[in-house]
Protein backbone atom coordinates (compact mmCIF):
# COMPACT_ATOMS: atom_id res chain seq x y z
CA UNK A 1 211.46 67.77 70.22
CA UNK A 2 210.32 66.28 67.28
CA UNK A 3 206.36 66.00 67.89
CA UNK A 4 206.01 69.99 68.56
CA UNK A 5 207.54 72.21 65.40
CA UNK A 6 208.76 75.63 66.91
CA UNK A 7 208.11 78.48 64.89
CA UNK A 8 209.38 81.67 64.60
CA UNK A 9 208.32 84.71 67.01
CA UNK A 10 205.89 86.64 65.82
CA UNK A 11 207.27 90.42 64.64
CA UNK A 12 204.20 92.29 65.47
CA UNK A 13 204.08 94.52 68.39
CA UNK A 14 200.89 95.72 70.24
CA UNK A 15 197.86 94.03 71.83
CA UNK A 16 197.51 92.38 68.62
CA UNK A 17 201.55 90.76 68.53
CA UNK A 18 200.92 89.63 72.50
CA UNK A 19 197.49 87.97 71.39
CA UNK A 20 198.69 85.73 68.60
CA UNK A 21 202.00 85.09 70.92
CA UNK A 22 200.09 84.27 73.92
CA UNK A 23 197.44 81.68 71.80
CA UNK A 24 200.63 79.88 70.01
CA UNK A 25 202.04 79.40 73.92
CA UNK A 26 198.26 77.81 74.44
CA UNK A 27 198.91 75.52 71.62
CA UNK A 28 201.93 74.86 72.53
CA UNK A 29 201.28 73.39 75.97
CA UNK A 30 198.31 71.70 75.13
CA UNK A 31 200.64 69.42 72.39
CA UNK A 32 203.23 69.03 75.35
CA UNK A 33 200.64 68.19 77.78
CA UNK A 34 199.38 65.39 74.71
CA UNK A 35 202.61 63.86 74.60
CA UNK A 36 203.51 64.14 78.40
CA UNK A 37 199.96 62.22 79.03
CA UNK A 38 199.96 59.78 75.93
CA UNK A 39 204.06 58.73 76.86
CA UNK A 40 202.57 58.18 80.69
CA UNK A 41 199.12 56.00 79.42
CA UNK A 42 201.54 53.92 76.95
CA UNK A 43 204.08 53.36 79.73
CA UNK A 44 201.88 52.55 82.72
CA UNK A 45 200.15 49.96 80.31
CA UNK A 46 203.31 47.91 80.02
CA UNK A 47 203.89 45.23 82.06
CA UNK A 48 206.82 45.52 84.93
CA UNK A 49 208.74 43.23 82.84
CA UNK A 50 207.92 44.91 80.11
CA UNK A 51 209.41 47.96 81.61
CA UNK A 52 212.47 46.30 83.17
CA UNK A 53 213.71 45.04 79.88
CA UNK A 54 213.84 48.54 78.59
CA UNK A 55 215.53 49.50 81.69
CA UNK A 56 212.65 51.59 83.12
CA UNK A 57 210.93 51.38 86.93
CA UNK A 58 207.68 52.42 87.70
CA UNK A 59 209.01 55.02 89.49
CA UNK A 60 210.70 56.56 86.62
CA UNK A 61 207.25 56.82 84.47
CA UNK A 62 206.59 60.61 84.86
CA UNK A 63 210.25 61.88 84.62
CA UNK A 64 210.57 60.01 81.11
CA UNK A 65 207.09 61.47 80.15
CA UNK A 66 207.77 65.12 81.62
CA UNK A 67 211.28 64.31 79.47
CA UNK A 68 209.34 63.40 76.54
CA UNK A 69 207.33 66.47 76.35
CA UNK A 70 209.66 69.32 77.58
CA UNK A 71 212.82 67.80 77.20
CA UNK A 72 215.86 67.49 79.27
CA UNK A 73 216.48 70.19 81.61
């Protein structure tokens, strides 16, 4: 995904190593929970036709966004 840059895991054992890894999973998932509700705000404010040129229903809205944020699964 090209909104959220991964980083390397962080070498450092100890309280210290599962602290920093556990606040750059926080950060993480707040930036995918941005996208996931910016991509569902921008979508729902298009117009059905809107959305059925671009091939999309209303019903579809969430799965793109959830898509958009954590990919494909």
């Amino acid at each position: 995904m090209a909104a959220i840059a991964h980083t390397n895991a962080i070498a450092e054992t100890g309280l210290r190593g599962r602290m920093l890894n556990a606040i750059q999973r926080l950060q993480e998932n707040r930036a995918r929970r941005a996208v996931y509700k910016q991509t569902v705000r921008e979508l729902n404010a298009l117009t059905t036709r809107d959305l059925n040129d671009l091939g999309i229903s209303r019903s579809m809205i969430t799965r793109l966004a959830h898509e958009a944020a954590w990919g494909v699964k």
